[in-house]
PDB file of N, CA and C in Angstrom:
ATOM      1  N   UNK A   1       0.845  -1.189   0.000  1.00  0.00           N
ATOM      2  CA  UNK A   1       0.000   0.000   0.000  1.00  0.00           C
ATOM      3  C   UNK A   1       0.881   1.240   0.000  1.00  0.00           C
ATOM      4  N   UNK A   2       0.509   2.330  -0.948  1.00  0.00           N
ATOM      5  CA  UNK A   2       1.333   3.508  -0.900  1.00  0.00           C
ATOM      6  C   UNK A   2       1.015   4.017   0.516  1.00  0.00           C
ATOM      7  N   UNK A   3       2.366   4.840   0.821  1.00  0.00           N
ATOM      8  CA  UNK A   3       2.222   5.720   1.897  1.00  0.00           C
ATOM      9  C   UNK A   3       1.838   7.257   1.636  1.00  0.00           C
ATOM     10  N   UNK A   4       0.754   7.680   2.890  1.00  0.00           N
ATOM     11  CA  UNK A   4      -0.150   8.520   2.349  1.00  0.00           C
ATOM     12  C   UNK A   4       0.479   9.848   2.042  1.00  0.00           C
ATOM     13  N   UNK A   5       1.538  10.089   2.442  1.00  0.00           N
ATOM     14  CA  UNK A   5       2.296  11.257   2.031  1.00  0.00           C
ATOM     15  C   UNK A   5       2.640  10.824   1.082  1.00  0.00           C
ATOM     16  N   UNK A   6       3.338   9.614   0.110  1.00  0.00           N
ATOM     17  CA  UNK A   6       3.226  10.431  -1.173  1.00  0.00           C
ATOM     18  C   UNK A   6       2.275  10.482  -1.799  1.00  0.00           C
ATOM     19  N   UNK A   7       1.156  10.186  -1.660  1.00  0.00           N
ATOM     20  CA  UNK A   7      -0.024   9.874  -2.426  1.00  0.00           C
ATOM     21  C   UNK A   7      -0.677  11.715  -2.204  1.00  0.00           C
ATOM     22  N   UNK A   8      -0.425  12.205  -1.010  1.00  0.00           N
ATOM     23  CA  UNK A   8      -0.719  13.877  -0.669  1.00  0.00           C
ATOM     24  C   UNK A   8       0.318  14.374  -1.699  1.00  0.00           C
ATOM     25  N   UNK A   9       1.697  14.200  -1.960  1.00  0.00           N
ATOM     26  CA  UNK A   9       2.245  14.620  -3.063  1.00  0.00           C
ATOM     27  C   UNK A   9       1.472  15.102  -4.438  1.00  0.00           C
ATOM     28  N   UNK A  10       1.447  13.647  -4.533  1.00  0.00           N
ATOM     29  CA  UNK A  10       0.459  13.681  -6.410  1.00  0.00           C
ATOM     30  C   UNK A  10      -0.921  14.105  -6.117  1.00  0.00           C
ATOM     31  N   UNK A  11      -1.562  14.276  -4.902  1.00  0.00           N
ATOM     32  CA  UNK A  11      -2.902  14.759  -5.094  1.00  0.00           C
ATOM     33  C   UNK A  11      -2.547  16.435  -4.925  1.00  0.00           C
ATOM     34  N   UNK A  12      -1.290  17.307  -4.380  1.00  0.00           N
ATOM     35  CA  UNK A  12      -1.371  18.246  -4.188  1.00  0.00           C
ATOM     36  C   UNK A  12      -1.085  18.762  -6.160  1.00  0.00           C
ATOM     37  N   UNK A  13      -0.269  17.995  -6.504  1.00  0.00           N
ATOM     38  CA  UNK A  13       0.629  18.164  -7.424  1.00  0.00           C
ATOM     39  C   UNK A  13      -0.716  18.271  -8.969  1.00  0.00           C
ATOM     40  N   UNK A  14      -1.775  17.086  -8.407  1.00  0.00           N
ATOM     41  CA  UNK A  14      -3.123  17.120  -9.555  1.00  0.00           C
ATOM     42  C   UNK A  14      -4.226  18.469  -9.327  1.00  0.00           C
ATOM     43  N   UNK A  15      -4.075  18.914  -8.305  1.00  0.00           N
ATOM     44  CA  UNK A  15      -4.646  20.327  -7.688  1.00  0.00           C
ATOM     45  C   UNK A  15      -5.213  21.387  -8.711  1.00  0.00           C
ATOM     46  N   UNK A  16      -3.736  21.636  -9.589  1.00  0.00           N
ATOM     47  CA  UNK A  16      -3.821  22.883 -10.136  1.00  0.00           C
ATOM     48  C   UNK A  16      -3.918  22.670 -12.022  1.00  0.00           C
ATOM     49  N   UNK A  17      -4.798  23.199 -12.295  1.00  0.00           N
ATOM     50  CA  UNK A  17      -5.368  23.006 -13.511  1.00  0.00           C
ATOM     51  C   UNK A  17      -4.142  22.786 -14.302  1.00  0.00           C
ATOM     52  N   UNK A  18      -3.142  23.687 -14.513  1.00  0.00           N
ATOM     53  CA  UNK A  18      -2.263  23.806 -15.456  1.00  0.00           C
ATOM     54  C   UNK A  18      -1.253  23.028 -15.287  1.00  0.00           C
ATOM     55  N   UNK A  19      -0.759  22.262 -14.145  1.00  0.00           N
ATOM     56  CA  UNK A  19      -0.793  21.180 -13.894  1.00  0.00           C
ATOM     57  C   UNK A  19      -1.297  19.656 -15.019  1.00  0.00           C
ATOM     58  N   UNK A  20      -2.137  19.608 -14.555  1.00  0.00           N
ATOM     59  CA  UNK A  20      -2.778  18.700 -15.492  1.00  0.00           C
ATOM     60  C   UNK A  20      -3.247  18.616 -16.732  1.00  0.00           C
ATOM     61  N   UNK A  21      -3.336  20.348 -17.272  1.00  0.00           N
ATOM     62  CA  UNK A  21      -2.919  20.687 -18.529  1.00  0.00           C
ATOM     63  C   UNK A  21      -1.516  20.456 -19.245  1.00  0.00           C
ATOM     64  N   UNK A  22      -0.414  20.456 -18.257  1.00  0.00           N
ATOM     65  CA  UNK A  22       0.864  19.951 -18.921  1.00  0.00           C
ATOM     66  C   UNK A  22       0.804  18.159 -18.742  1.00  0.00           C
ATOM     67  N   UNK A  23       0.320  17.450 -18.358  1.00  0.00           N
ATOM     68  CA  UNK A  23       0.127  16.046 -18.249  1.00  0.00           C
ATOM     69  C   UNK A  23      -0.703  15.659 -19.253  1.00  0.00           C
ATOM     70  N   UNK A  24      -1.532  16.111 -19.552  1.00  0.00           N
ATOM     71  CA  UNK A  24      -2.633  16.088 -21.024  1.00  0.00           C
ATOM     72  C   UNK A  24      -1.593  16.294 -22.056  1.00  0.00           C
ATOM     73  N   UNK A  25      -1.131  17.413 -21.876  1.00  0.00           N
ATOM     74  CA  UNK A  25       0.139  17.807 -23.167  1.00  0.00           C
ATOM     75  C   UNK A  25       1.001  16.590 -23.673  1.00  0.00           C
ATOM     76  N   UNK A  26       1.162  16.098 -22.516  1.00  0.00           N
ATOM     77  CA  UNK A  26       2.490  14.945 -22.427  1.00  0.00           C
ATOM     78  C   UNK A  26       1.730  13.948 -22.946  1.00  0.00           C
ATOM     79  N   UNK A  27       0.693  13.472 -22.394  1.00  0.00           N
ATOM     80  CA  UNK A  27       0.086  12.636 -22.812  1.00  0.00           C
ATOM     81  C   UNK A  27      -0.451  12.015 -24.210  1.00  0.00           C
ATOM     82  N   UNK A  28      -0.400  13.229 -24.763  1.00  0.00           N
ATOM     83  CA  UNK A  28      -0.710  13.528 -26.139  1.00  0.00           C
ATOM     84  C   UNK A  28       0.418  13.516 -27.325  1.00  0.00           C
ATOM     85  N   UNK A  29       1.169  14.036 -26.496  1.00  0.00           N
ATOM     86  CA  UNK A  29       2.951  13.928 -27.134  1.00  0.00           C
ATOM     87  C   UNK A  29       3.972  13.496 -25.994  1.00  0.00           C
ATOM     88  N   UNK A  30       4.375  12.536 -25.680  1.00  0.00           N
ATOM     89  CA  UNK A  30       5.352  12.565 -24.846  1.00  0.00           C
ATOM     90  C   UNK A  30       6.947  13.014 -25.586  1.00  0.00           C
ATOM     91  N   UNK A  31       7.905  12.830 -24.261  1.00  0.00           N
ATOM     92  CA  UNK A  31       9.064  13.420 -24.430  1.00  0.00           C
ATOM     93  C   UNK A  31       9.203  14.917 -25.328  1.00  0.00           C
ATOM     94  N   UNK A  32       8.330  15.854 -24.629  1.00  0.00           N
ATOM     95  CA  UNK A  32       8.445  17.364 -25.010  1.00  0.00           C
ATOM     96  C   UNK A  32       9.623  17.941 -24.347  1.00  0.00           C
ATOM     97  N   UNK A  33      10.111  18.935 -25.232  1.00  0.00           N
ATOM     98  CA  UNK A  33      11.102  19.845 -24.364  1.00  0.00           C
ATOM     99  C   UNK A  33      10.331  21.312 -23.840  1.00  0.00           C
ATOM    100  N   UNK A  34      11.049  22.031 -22.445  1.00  0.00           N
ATOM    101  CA  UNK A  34      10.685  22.809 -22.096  1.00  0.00           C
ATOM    102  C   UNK A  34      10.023  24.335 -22.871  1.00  0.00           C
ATOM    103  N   UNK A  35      10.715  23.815 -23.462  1.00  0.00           N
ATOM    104  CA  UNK A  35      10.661  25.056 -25.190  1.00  0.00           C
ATOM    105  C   UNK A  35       9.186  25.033 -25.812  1.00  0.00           C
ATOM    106  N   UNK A  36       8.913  23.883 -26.070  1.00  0.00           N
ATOM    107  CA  UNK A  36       7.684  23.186 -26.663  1.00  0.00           C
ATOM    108  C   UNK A  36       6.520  23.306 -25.633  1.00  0.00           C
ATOM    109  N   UNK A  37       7.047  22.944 -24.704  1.00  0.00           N
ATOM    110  CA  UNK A  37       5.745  23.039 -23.730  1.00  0.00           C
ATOM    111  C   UNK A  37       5.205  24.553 -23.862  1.00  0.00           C
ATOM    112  N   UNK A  38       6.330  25.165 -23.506  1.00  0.00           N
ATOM    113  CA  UNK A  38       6.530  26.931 -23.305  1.00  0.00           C
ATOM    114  C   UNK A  38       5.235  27.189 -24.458  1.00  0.00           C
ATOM    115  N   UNK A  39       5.890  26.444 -25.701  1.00  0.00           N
ATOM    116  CA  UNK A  39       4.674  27.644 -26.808  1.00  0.00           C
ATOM    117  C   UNK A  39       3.241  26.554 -26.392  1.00  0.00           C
ATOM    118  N   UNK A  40       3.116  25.657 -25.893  1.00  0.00           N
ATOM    119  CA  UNK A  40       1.208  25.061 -25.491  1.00  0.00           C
ATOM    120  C   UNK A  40       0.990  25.782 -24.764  1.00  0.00           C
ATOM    121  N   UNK A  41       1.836  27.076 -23.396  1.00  0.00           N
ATOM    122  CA  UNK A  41       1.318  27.782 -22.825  1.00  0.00           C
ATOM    123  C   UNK A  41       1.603  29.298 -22.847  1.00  0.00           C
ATOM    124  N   UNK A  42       1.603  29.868 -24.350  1.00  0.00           N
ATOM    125  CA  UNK A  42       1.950  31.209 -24.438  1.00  0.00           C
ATOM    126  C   UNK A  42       1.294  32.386 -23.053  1.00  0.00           C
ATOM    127  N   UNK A  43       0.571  31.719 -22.046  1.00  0.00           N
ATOM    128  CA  UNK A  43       0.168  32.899 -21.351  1.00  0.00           C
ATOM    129  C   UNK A  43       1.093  32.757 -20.086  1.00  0.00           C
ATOM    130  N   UNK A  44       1.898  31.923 -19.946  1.00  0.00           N
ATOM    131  CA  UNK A  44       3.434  31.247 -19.031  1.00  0.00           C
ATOM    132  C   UNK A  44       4.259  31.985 -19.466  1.00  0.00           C
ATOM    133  N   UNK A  45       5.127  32.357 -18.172  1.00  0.00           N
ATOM    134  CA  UNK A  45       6.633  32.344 -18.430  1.00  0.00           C
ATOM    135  C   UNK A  45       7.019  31.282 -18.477  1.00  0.00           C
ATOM    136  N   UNK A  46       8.861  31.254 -19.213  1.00  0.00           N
ATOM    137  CA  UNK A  46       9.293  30.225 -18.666  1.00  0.00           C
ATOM    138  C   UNK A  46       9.449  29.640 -17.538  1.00  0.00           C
ATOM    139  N   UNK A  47       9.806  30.528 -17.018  1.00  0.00           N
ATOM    140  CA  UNK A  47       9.900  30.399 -15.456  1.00  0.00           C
ATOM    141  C   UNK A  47       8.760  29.877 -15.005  1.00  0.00           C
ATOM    142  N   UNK A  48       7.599  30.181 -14.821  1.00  0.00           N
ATOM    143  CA  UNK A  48       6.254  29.224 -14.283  1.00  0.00           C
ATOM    144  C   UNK A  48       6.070  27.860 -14.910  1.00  0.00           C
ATOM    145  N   UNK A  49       6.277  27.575 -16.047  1.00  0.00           N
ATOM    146  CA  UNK A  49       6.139  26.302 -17.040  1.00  0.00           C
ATOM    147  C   UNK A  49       7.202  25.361 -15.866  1.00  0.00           C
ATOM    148  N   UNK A  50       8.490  25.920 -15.839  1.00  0.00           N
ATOM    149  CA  UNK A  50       9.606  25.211 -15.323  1.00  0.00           C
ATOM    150  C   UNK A  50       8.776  24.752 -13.909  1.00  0.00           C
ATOM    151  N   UNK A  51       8.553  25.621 -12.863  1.00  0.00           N
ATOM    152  CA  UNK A  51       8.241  25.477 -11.828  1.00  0.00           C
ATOM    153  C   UNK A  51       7.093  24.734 -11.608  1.00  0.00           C
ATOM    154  N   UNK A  52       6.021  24.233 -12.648  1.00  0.00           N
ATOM    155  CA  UNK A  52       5.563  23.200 -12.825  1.00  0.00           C
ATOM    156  C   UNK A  52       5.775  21.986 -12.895  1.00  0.00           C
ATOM    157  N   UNK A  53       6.777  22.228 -13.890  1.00  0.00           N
ATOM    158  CA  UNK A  53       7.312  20.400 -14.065  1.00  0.00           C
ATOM    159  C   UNK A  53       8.395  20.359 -13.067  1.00  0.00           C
ATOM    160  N   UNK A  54       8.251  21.037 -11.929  1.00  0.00           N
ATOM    161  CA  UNK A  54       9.178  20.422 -10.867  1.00  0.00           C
ATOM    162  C   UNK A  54       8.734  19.723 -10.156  1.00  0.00           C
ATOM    163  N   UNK A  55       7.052  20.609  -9.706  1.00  0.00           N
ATOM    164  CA  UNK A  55       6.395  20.344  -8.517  1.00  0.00           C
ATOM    165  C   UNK A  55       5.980  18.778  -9.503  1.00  0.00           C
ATOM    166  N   UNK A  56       5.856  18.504 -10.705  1.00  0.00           N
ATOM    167  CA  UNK A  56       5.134  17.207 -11.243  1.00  0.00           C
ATOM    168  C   UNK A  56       6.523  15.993 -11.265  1.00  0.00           C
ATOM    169  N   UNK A  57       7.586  16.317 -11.488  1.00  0.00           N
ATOM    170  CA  UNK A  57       8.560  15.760 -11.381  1.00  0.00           C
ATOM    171  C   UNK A  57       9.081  15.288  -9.763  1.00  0.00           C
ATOM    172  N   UNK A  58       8.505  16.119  -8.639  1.00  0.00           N
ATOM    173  CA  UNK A  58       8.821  15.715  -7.335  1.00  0.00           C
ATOM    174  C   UNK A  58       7.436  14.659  -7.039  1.00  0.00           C
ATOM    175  N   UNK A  59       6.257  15.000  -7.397  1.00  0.00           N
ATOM    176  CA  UNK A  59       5.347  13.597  -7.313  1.00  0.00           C
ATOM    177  C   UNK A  59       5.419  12.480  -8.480  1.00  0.00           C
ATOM    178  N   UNK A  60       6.474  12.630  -8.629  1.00  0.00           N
ATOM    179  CA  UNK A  60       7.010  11.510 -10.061  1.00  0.00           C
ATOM    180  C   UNK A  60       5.633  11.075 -11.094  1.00  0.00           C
ATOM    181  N   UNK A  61       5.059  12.117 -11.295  1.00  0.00           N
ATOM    182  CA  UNK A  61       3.976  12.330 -12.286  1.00  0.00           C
ATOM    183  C   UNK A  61       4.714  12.525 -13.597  1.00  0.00           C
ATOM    184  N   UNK A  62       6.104  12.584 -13.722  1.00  0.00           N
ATOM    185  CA  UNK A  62       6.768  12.773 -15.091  1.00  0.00           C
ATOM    186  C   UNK A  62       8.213  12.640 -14.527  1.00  0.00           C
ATOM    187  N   UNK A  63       8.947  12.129 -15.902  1.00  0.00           N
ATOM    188  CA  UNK A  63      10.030  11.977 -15.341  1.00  0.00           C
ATOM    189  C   UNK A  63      11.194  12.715 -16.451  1.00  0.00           C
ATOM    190  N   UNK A  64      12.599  12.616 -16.287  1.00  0.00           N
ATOM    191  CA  UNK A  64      13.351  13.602 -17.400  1.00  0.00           C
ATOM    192  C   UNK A  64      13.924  12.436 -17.910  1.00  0.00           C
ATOM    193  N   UNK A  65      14.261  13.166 -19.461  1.00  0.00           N
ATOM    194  CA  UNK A  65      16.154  12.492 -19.834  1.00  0.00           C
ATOM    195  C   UNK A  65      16.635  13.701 -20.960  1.00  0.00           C
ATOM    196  N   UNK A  66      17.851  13.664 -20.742  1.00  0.00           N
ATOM    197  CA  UNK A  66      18.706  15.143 -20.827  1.00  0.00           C
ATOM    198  C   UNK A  66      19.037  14.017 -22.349  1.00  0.00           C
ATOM    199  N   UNK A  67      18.503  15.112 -23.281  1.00  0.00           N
ATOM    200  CA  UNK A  67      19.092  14.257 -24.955  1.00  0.00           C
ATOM    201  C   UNK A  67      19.650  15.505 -25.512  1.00  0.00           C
ATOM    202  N   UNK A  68      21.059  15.794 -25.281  1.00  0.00           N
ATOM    203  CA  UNK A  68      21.981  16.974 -25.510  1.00  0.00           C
ATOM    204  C   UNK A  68      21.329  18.156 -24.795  1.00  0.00           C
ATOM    205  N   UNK A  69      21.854  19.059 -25.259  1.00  0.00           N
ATOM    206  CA  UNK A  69      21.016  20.411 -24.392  1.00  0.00           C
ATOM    207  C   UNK A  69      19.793  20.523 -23.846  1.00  0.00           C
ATOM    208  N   UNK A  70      18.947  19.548 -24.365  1.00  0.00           N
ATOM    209  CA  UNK A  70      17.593  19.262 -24.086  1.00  0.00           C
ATOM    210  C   UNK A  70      17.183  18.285 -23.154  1.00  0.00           C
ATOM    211  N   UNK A  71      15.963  18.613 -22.263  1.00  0.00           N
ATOM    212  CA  UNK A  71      16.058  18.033 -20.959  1.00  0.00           C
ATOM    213  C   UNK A  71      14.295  17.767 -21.403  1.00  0.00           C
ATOM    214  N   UNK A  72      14.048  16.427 -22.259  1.00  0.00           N
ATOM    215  CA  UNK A  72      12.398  15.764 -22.446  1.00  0.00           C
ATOM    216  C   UNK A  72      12.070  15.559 -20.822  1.00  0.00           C
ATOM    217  N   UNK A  73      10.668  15.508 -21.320  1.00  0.00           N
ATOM    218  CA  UNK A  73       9.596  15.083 -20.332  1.00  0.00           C
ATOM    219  C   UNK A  73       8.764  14.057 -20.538  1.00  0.00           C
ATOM    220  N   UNK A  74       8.518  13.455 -19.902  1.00  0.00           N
ATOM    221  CA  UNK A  74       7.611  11.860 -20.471  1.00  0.00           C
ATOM    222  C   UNK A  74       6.591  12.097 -19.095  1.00  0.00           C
ATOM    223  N   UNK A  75       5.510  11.315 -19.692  1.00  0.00           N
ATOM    224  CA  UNK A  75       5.014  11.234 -18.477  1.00  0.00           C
ATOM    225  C   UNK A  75       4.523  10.029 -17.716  1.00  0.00           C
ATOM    226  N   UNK A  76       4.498  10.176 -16.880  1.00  0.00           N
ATOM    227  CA  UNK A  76       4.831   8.668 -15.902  1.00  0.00           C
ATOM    228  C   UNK A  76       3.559   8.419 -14.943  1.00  0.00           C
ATOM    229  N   UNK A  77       2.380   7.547 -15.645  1.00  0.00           N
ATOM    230  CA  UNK A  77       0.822   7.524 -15.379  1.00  0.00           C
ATOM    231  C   UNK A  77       0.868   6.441 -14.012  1.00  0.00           C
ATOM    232  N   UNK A  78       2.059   5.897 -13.573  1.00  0.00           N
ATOM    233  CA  UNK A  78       1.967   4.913 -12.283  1.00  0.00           C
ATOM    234  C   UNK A  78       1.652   6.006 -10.832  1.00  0.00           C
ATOM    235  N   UNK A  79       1.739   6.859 -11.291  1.00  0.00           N
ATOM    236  CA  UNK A  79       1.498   7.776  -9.414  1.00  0.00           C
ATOM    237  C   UNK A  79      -0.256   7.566  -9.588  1.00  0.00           C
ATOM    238  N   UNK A  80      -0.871   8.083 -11.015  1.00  0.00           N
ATOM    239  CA  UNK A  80      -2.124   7.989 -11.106  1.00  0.00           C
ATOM    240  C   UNK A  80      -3.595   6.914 -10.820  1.00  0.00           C
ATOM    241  N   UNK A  81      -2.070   6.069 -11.386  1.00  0.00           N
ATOM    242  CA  UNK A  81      -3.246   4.617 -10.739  1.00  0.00           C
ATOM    243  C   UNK A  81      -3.245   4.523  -9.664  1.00  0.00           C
ATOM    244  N   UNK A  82      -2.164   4.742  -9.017  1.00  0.00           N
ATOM    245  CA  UNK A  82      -1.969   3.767  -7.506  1.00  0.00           C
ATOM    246  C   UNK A  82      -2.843   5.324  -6.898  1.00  0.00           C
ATOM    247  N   UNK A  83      -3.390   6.235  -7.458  1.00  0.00           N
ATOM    248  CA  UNK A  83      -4.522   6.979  -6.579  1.00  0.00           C
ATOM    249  C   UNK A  83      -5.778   6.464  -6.485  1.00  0.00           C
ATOM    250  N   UNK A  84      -6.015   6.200  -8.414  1.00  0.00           N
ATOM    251  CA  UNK A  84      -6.784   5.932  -8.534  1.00  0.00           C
ATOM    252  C   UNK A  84      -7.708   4.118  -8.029  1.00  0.00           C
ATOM    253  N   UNK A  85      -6.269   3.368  -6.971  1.00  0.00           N
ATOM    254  CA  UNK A  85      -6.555   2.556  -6.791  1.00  0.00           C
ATOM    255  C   UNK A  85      -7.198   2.280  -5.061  1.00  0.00           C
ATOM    256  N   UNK A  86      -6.252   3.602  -4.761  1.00  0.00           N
ATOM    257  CA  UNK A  86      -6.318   4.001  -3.320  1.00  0.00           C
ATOM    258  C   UNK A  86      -7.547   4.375  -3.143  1.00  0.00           C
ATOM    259  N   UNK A  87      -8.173   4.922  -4.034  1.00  0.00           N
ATOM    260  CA  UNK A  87      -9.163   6.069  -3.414  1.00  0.00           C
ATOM    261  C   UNK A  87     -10.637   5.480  -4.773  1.00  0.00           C
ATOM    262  N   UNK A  88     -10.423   6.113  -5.962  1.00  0.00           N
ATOM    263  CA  UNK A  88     -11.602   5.564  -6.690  1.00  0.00           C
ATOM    264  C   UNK A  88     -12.063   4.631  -6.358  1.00  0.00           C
ATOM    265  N   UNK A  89     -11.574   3.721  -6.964  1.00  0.00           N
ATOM    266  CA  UNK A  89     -11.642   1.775  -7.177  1.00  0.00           C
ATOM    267  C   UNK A  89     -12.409   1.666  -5.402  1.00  0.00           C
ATOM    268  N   UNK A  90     -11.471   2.045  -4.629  1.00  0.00           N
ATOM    269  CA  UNK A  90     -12.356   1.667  -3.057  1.00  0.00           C
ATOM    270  C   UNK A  90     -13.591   2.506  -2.891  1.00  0.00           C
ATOM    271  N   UNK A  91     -13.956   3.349  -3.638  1.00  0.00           N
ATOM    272  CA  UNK A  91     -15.475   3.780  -3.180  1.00  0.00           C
ATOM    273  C   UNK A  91     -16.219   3.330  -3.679  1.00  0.00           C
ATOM    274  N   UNK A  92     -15.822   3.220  -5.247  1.00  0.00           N
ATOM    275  CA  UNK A  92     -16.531   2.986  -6.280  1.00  0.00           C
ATOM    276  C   UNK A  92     -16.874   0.961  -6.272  1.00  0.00           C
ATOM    277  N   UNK A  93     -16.122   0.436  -5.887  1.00  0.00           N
ATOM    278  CA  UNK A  93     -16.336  -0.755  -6.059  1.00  0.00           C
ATOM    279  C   UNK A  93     -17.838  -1.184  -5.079  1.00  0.00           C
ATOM    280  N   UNK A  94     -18.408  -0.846  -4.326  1.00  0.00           N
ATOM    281  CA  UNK A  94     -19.804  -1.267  -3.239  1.00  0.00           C
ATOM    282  C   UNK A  94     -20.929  -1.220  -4.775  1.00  0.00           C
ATOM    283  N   UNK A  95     -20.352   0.416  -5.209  1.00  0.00           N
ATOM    284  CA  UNK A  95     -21.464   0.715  -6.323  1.00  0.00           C
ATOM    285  C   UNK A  95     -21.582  -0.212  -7.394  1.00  0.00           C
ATOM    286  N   UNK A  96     -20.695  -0.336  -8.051  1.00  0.00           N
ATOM    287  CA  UNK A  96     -20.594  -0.767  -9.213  1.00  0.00           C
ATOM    288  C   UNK A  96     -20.913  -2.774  -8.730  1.00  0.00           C
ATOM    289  N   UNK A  97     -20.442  -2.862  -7.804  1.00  0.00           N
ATOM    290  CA  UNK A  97     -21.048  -4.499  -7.235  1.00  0.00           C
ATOM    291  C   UNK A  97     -22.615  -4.188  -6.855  1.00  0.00           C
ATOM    292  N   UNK A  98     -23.320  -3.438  -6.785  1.00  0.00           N
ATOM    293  CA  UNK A  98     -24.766  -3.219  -6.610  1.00  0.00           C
ATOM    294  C   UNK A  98     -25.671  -2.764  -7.499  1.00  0.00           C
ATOM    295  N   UNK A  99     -24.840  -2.663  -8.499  1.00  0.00           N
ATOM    296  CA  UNK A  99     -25.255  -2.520 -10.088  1.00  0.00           C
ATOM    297  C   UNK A  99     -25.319  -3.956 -10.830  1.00  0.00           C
ATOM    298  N   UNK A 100     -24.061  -4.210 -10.922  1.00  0.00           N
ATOM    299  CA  UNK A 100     -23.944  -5.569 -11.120  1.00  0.00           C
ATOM    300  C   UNK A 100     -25.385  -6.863 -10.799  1.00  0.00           C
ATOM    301  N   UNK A 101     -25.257  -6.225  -9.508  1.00  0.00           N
ATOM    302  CA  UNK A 101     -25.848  -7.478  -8.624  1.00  0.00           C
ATOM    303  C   UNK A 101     -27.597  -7.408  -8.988  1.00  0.00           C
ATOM    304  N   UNK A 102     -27.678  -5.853  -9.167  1.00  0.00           N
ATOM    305  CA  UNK A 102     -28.807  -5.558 -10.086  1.00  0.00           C
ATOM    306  C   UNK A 102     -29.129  -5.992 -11.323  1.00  0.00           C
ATOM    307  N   UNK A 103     -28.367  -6.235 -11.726  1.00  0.00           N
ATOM    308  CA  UNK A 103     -28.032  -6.099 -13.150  1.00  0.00           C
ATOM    309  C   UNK A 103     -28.349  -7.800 -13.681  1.00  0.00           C
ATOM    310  N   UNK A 104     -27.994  -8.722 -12.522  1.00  0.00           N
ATOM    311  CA  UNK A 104     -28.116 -10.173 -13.034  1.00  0.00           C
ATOM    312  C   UNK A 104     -29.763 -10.856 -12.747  1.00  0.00           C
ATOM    313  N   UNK A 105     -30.187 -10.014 -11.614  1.00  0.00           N
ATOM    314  CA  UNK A 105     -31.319  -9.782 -10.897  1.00  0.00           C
ATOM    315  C   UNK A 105     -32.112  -9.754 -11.711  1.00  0.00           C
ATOM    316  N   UNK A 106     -32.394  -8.672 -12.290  1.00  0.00           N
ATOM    317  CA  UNK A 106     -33.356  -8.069 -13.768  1.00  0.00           C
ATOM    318  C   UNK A 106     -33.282  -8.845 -14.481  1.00  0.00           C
ATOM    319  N   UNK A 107     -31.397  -9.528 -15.097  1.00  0.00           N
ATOM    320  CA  UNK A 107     -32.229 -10.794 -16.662  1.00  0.00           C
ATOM    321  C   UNK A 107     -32.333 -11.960 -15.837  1.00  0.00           C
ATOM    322  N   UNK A 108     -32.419 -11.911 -14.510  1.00  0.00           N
ATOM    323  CA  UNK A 108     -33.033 -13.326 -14.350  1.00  0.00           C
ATOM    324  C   UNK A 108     -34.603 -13.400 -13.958  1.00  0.00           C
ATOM    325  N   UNK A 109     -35.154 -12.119 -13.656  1.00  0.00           N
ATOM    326  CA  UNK A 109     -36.496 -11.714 -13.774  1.00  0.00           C
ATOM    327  C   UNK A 109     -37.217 -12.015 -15.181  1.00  0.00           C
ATOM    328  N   UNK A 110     -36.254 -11.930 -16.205  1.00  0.00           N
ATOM    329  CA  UNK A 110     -36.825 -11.650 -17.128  1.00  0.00           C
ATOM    330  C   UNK A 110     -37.162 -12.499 -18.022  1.00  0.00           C
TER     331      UNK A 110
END
C-alpha cells in the first residue's frame, strides 16, 4: 500500500489546472522539451512552465532524460493509478457491485 504522504504529493501536485494541462500535453505527445511546452502555454513564463514540471517531477507524475542540451519530459501515469486505486476503485467498487448485482437480478427476472 502507498504511503499517504506520497499519495498527498500527487494529489497536491493534480490540484492545479495547469498542472494537469501539462500532463494532457504529455500525454498527447510525450518526451516534449521545455521550449515546446513553453509555446502550449503562451500565457506562461518560462519560469512558471519550469516550476511546474518540478512540482510534477517531485510527485514523479513525469520523469526527465537530458538528450543533448535538451532536458524531455515523459510522463509517468503509475502515481495515477496507484490513486486511482487508493481512493476511486475503493469507493466505487460497493457501487458498481450493486449494479452488477442488479443487473443479473433483472435478466433473471426476465
Amino acid at each position: 500500500m502507498e504511503r499517504t504522504d506520497d499519495l498527498d504529493v500527487v494529489f497536491k501536485a493534480l490540484a492545479d489546472n495547469t498542472r494537469r494541462a501539462l500532463l494532457d500535453a504529455l500525454a498527447a505527445t510525450d518526451g516534449l522539451s521545455v521550449s515546446v511546452l513553453c509555446e502550449e502555454f503562451p500565457e506562461m513564463t518560462r519560469f512558471g512552465v519550469m516550476k511546474h514540471l518540478s512540482v510534477l517531477e517531485t510527485a514523479s507524475l513525469i520523469t526527465t532524460h537530458r538528450q543533448g542540451r535538451s532536458k524531455l519530459h515523459y510522463l509517468n501515469p503509475v502515481p495515477i493509478q496507484q490513486v486511482a486505486d487508493r481512493w476511486i476503485n475503493k469507493y466505487a467498487q460497493p457501487i458498481t457491485r450493486s449494479l452488477v448485482d442488479l443487473k443479473k437480478s433483472v435478466e433473471q427476472s426476465a
